[in-house]
PDB file of N, CA and C in Angstrom:
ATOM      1  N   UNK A   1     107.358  90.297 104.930  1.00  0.00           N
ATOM      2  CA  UNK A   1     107.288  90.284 103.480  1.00  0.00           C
ATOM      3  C   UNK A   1     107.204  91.719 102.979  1.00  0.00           C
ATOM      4  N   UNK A   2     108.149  91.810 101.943  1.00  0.00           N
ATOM      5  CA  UNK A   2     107.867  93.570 101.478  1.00  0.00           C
ATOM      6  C   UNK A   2     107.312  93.647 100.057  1.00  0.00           C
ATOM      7  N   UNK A   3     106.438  94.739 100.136  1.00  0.00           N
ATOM      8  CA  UNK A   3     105.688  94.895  99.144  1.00  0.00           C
ATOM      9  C   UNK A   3     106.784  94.917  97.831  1.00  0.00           C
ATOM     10  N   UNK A   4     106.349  93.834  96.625  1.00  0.00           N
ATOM     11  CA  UNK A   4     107.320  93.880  95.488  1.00  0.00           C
ATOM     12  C   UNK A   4     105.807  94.012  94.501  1.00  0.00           C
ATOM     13  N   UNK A   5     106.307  95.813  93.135  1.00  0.00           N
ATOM     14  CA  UNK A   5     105.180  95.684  92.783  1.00  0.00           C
ATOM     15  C   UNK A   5     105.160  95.265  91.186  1.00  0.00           C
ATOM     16  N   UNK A   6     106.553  94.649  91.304  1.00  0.00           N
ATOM     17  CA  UNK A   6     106.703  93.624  90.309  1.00  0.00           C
ATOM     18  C   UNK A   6     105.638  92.246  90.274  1.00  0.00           C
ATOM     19  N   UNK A   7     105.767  91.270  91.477  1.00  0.00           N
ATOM     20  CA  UNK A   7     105.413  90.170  91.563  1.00  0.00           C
ATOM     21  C   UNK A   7     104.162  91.049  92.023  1.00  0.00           C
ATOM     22  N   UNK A   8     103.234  91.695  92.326  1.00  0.00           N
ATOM     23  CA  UNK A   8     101.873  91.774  92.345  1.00  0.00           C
ATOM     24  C   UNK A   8     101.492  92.214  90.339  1.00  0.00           C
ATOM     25  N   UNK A   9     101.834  92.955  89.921  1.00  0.00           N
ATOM     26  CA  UNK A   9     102.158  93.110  88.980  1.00  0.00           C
ATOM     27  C   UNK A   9     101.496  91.893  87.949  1.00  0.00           C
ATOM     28  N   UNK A  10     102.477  90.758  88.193  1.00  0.00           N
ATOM     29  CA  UNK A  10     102.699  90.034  87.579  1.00  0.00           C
ATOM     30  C   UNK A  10     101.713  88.668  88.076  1.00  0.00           C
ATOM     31  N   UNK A  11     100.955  88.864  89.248  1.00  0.00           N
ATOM     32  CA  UNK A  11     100.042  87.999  89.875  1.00  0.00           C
ATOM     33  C   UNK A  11      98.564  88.892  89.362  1.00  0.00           C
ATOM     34  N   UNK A  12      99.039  89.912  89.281  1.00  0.00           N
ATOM     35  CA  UNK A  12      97.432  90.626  88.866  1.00  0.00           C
ATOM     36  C   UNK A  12      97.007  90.227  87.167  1.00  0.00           C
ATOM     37  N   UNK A  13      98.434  90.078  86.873  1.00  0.00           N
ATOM     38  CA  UNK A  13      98.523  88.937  85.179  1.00  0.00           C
ATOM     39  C   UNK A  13      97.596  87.568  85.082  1.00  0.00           C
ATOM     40  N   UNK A  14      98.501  86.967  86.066  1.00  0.00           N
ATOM     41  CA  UNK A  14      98.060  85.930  86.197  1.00  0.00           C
ATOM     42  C   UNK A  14      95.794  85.814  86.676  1.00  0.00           C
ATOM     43  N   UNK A  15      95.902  86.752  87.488  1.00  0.00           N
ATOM     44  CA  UNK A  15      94.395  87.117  87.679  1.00  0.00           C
ATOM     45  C   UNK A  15      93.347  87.053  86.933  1.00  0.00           C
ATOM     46  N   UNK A  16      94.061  88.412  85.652  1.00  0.00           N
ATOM     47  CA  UNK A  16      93.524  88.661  84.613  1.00  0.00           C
ATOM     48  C   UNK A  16      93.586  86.947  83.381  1.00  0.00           C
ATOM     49  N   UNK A  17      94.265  86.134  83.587  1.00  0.00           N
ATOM     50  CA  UNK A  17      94.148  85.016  82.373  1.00  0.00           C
ATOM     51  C   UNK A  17      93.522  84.423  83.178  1.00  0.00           C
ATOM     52  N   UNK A  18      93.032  84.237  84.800  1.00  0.00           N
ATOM     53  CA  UNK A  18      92.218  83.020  84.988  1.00  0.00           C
ATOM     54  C   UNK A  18      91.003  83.537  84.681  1.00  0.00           C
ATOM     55  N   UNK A  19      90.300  84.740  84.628  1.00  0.00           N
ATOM     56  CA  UNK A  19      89.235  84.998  84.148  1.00  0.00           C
ATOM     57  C   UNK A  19      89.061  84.679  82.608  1.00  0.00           C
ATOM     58  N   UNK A  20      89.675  85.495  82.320  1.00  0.00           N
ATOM     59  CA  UNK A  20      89.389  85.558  80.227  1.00  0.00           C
ATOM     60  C   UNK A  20      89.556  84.393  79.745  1.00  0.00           C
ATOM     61  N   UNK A  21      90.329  83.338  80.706  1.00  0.00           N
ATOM     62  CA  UNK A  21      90.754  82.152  80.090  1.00  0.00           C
ATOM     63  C   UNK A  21      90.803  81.692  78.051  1.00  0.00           C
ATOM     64  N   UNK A  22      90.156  81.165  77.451  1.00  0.00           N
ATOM     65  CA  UNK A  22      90.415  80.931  76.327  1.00  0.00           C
ATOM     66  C   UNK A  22      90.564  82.283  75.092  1.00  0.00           C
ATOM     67  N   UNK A  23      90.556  83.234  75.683  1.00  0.00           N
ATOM     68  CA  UNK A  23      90.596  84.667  75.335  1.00  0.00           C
ATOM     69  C   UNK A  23      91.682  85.139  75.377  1.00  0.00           C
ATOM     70  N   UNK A  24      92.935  84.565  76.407  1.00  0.00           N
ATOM     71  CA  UNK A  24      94.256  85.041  76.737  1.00  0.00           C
ATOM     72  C   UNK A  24      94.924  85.379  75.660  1.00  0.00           C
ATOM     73  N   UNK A  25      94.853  85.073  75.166  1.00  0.00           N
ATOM     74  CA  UNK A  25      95.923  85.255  73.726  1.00  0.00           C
ATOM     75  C   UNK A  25      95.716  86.533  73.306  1.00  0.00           C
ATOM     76  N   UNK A  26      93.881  87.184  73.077  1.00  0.00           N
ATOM     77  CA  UNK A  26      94.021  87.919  72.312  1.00  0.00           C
ATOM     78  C   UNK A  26      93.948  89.111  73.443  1.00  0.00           C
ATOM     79  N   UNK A  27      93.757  88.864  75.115  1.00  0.00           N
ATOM     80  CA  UNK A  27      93.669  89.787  75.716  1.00  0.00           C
ATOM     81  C   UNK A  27      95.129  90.024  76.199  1.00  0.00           C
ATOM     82  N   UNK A  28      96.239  89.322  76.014  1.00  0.00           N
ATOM     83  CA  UNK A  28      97.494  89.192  76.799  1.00  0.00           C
ATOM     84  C   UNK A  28      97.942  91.153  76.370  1.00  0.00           C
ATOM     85  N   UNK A  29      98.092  91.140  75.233  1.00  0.00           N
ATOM     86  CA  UNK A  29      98.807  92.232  74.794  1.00  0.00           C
ATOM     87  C   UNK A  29      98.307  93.769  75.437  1.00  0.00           C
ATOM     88  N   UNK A  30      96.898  93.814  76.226  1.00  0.00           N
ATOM     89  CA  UNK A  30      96.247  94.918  76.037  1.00  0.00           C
ATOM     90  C   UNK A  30      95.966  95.093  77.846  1.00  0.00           C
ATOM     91  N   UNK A  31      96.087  93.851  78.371  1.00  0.00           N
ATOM     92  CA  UNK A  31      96.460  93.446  79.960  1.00  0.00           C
ATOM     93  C   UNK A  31      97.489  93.992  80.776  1.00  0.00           C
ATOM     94  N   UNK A  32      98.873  93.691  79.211  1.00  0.00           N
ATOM     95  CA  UNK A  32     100.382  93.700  79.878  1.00  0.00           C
ATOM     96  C   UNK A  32     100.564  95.495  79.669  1.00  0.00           C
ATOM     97  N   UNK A  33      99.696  95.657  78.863  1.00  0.00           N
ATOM     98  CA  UNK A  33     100.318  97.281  78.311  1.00  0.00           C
ATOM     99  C   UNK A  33      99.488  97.997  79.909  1.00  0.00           C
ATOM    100  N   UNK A  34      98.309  98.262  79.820  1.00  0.00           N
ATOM    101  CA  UNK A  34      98.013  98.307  80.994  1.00  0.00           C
ATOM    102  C   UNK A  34      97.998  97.877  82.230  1.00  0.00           C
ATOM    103  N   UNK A  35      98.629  97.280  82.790  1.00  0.00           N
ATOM    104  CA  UNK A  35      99.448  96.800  83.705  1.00  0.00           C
ATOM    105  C   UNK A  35     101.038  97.430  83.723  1.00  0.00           C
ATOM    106  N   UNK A  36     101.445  97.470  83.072  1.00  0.00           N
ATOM    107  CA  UNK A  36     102.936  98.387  82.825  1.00  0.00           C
ATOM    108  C   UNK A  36     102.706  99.518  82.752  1.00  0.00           C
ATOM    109  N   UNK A  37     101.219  99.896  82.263  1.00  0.00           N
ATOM    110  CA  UNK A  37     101.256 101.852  82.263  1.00  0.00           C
ATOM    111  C   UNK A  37     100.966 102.107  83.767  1.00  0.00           C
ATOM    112  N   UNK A  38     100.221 101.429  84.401  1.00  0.00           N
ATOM    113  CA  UNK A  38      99.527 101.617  85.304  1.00  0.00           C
ATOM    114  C   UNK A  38     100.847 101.234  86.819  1.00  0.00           C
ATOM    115  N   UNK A  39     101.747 100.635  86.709  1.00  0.00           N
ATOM    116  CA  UNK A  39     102.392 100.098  87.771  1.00  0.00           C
ATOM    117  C   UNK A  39     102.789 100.883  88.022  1.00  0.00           C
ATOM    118  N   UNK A  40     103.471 101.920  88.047  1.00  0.00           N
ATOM    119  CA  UNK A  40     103.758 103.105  88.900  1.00  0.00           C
ATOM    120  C   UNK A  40     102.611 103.570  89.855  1.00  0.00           C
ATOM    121  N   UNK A  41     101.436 103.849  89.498  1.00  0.00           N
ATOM    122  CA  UNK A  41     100.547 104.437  89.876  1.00  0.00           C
ATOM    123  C   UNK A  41      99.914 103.629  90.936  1.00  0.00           C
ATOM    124  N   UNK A  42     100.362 102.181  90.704  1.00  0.00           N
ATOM    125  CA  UNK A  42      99.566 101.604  91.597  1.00  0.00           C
ATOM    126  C   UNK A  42     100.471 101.449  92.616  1.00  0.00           C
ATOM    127  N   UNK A  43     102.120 101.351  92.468  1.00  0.00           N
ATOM    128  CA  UNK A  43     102.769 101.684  93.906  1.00  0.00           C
ATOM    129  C   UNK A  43     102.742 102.258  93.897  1.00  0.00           C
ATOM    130  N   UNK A  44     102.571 103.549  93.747  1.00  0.00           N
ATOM    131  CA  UNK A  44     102.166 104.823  94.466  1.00  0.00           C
ATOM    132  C   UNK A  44     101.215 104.577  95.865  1.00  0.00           C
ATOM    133  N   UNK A  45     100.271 104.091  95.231  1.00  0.00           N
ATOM    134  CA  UNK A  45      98.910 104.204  95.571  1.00  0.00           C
ATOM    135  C   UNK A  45      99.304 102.826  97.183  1.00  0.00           C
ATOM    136  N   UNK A  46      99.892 102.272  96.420  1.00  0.00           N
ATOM    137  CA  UNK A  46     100.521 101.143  97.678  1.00  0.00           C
ATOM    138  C   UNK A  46     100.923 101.237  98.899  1.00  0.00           C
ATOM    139  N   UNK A  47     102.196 102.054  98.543  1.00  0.00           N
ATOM    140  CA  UNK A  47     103.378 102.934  99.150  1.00  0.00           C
ATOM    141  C   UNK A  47     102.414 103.834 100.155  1.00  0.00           C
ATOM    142  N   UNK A  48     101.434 104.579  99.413  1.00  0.00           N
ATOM    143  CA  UNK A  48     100.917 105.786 100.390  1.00  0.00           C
ATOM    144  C   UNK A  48      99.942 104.783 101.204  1.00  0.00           C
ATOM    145  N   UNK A  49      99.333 104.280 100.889  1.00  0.00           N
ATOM    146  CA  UNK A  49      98.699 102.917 102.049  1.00  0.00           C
ATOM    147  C   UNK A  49      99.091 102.192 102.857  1.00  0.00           C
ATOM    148  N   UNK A  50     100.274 101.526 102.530  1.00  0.00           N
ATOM    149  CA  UNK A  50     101.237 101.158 103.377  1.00  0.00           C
ATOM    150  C   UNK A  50     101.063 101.671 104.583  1.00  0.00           C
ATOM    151  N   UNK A  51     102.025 102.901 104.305  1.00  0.00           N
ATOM    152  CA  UNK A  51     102.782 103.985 104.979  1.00  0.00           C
ATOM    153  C   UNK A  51     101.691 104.512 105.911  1.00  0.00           C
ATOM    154  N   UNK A  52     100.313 104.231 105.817  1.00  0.00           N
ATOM    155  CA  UNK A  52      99.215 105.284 106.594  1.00  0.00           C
ATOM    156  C   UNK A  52      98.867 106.420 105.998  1.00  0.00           C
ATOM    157  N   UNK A  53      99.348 106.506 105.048  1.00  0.00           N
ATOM    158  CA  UNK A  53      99.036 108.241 104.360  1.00  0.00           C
ATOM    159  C   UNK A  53      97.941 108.617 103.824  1.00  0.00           C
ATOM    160  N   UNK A  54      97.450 107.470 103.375  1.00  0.00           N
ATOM    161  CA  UNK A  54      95.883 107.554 103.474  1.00  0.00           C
ATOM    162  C   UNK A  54      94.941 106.539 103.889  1.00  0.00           C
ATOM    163  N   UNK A  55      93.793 107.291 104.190  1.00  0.00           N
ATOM    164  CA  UNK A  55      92.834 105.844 104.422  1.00  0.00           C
ATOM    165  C   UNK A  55      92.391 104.820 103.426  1.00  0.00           C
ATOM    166  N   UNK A  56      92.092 103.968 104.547  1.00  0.00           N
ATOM    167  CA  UNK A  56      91.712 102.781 103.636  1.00  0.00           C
ATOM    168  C   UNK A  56      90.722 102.789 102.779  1.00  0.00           C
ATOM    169  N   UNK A  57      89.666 103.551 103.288  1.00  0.00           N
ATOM    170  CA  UNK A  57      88.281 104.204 102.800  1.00  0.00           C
ATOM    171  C   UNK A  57      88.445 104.829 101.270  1.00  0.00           C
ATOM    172  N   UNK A  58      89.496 105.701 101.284  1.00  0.00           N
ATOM    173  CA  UNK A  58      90.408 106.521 100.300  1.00  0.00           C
ATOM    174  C   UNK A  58      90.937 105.543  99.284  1.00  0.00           C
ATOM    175  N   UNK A  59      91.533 105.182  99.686  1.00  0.00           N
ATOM    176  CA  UNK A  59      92.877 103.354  99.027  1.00  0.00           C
ATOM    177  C   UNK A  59      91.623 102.969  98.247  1.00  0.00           C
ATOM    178  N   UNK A  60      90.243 102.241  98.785  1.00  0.00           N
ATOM    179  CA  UNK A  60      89.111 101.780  98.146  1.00  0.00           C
ATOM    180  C   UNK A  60      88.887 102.556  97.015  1.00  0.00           C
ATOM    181  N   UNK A  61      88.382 103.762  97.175  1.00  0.00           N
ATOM    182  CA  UNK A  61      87.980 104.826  96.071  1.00  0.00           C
ATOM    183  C   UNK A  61      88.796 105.019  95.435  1.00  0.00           C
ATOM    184  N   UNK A  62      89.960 104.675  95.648  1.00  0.00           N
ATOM    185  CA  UNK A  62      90.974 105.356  94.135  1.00  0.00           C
ATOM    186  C   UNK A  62      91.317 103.837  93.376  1.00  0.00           C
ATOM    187  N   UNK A  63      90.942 102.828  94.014  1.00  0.00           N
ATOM    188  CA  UNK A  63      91.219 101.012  93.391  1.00  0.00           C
ATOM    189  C   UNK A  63      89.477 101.004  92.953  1.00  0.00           C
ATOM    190  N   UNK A  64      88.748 101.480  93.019  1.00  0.00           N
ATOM    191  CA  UNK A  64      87.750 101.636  92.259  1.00  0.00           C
ATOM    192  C   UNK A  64      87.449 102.245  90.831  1.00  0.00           C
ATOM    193  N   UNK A  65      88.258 102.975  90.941  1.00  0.00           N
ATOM    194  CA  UNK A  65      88.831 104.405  89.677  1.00  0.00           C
ATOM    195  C   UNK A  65      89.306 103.075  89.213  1.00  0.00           C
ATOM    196  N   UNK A  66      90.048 102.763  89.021  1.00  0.00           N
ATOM    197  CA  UNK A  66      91.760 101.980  88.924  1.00  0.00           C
ATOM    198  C   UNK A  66      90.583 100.814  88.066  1.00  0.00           C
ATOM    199  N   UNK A  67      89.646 100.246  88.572  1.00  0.00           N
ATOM    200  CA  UNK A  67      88.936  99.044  88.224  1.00  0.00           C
ATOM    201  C   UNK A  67      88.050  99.512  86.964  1.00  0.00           C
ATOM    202  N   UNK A  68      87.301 100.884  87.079  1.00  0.00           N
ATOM    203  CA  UNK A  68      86.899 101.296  85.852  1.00  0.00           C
ATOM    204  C   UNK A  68      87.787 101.461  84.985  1.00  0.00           C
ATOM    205  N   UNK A  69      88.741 101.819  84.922  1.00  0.00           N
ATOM    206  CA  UNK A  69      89.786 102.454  83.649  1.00  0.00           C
ATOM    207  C   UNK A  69      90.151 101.010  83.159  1.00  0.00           C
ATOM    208  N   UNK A  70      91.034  99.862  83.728  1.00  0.00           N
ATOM    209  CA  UNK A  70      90.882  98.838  83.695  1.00  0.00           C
ATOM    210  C   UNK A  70      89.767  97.829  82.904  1.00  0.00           C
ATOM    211  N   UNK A  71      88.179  98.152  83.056  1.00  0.00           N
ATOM    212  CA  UNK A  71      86.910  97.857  82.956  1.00  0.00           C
ATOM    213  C   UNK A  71      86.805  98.133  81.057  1.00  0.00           C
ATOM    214  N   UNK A  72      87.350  99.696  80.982  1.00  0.00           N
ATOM    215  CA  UNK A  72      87.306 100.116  79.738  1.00  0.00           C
ATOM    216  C   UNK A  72      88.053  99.567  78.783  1.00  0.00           C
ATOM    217  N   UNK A  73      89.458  99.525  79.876  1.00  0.00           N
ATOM    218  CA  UNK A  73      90.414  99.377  78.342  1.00  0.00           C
ATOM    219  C   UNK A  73      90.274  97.523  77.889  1.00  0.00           C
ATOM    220  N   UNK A  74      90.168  96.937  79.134  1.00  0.00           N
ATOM    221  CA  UNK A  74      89.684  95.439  78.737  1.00  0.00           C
ATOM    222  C   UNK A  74      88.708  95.103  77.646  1.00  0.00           C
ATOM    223  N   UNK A  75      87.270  96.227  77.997  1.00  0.00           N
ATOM    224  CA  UNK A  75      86.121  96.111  76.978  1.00  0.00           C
ATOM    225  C   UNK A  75      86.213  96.512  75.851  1.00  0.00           C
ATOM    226  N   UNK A  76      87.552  97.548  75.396  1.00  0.00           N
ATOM    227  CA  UNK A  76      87.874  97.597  74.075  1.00  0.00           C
ATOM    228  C   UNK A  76      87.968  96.566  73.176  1.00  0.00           C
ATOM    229  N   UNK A  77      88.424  95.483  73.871  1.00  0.00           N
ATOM    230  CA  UNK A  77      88.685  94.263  72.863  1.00  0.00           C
ATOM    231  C   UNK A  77      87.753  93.712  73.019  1.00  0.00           C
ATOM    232  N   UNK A  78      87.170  93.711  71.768  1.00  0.00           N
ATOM    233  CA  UNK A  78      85.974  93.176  70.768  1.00  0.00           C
ATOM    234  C   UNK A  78      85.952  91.786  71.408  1.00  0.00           C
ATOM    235  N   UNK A  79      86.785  90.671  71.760  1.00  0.00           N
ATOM    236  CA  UNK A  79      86.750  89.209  71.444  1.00  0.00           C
ATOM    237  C   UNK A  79      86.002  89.192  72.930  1.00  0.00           C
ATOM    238  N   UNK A  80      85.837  89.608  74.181  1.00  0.00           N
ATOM    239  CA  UNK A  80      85.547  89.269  75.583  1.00  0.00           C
ATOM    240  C   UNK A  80      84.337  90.283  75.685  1.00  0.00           C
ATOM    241  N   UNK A  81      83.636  89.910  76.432  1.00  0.00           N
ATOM    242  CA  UNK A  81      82.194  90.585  76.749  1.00  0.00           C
ATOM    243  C   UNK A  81      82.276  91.203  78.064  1.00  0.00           C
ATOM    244  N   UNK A  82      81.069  92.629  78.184  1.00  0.00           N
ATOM    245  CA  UNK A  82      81.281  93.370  79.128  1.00  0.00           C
ATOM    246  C   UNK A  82      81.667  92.770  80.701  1.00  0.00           C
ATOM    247  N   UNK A  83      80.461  91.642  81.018  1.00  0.00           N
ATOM    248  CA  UNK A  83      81.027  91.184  82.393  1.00  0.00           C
ATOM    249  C   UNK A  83      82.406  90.263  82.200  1.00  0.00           C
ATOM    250  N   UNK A  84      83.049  89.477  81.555  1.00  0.00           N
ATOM    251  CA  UNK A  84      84.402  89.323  81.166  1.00  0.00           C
ATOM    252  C   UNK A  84      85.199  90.750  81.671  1.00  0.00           C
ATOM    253  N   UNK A  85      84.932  91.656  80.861  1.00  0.00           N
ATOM    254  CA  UNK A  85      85.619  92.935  81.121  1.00  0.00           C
ATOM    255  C   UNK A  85      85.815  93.204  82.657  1.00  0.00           C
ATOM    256  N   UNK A  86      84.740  93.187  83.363  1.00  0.00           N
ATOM    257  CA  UNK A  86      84.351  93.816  84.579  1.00  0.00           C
ATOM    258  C   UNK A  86      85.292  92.546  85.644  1.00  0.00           C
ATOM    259  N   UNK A  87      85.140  91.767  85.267  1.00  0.00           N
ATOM    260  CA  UNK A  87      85.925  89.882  86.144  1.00  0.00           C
ATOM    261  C   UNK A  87      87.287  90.530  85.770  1.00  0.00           C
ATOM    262  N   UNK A  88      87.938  90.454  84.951  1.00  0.00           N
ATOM    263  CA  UNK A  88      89.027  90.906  84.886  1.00  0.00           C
ATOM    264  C   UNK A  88      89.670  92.082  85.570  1.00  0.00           C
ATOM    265  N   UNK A  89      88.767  92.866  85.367  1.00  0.00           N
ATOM    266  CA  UNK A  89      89.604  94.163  86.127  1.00  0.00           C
ATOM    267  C   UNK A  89      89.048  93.831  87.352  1.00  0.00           C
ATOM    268  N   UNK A  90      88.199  93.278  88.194  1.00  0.00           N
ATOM    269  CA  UNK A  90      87.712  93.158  89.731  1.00  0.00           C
ATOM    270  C   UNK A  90      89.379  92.421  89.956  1.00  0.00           C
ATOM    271  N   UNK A  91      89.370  91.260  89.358  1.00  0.00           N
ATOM    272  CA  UNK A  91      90.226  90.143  89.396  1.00  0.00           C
ATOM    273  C   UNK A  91      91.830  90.627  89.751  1.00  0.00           C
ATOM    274  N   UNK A  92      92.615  91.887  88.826  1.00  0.00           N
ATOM    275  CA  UNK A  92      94.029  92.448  88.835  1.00  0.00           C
ATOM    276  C   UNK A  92      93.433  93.076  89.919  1.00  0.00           C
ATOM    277  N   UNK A  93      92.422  94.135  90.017  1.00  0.00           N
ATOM    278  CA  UNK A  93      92.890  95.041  91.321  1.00  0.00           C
ATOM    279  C   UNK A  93      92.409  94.300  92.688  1.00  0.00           C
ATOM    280  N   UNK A  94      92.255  93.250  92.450  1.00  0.00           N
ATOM    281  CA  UNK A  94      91.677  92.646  94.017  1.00  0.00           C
ATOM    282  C   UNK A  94      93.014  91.800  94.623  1.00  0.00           C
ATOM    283  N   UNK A  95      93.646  91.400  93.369  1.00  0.00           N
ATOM    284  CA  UNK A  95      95.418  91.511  93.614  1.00  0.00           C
ATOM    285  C   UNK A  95      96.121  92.053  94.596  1.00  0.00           C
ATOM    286  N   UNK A  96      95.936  93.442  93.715  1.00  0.00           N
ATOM    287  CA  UNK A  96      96.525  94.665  94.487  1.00  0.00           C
ATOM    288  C   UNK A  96      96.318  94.852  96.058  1.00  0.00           C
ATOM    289  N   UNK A  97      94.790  94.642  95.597  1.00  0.00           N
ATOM    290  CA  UNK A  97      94.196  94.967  97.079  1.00  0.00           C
ATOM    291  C   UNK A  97      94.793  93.996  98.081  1.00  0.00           C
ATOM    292  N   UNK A  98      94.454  93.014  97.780  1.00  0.00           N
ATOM    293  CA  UNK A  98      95.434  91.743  98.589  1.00  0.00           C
ATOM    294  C   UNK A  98      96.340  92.336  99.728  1.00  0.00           C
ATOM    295  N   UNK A  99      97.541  92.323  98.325  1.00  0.00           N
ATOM    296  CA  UNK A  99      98.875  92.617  98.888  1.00  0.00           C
ATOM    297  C   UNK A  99      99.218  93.786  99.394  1.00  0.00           C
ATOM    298  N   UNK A 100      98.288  94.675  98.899  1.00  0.00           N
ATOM    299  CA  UNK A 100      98.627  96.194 100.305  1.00  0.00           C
ATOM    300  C   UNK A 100      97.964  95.539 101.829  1.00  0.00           C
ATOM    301  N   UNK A 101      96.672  95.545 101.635  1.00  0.00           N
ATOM    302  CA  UNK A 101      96.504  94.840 102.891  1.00  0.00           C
ATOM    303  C   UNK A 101      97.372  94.008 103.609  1.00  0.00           C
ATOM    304  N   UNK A 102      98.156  92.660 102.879  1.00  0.00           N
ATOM    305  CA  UNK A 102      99.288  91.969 103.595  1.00  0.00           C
ATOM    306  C   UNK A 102     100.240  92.808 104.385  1.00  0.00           C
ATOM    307  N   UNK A 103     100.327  93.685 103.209  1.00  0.00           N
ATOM    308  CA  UNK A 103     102.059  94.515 103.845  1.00  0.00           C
ATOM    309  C   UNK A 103     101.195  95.602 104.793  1.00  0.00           C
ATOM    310  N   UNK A 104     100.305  95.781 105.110  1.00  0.00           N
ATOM    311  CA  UNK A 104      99.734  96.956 105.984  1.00  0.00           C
ATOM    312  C   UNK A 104      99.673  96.254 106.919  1.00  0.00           C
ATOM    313  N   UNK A 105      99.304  95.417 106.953  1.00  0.00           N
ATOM    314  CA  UNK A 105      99.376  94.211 108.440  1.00  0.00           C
ATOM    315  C   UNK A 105     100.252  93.952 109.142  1.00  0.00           C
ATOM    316  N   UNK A 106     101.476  93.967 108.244  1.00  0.00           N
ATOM    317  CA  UNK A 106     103.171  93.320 108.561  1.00  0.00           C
ATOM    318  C   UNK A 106     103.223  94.215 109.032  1.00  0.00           C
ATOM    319  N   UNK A 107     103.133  95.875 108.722  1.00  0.00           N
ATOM    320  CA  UNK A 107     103.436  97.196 109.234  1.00  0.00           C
ATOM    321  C   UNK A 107     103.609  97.335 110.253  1.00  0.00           C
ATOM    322  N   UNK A 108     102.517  96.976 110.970  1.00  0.00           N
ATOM    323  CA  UNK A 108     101.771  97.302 111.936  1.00  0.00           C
ATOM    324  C   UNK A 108     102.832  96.978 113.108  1.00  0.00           C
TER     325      UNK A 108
END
């Protein structure tokens, strides 16, 4: 299976609405924008994990970063509350995390 960081992308979507659930509506717009700013960065961050280029230890600490910024821009919107905020962003980057792990496995 090869890393597509479309369909993680788009599963880290899906992540983010099973948390916020009756909230989706007003969190969809502010999810997708961040999620689209951020998808480069996160194959990046994939790609160099994948590949061995960095540690996993490393991969953790920078999907930690990734979960605060995430943490913030979620808690901007007034309608969802801080731990809401915090479920959500655990929720997209544990996605991520997932599927590098999968494809680091296949690597191997």
């Amino acid at each position: 299976m090869k890393f597509d960081i479309n369909e993680v992308v788009a599963e880290m979507a899906t992540a983010v609405k099973g948390v916020v659930g009756e909230n989706w509506s007003e969190v969809l717009s502010v999810a997708n924008q961040f999620l689209q700013n951020k998808k480069e960065r996160f194959e990046l961050l994939a790609s160099l994990r994948i590949a061995g280029e960095i540690s996993q230890k490393r991969f953790e600490s920078r999907l930690n970063d990734e979960k605060l910024v995430a943490e913030a821009e979620f808690h901007a919107i007034a309608v969802i509350s801080k731990a809401i905020a915090q479920r959500a962003a655990n929720a997209a980057i544990e996605v991520l995390e997932n599927a590098v792990k999968t494809a680091v496995n296949l690597a191997k």
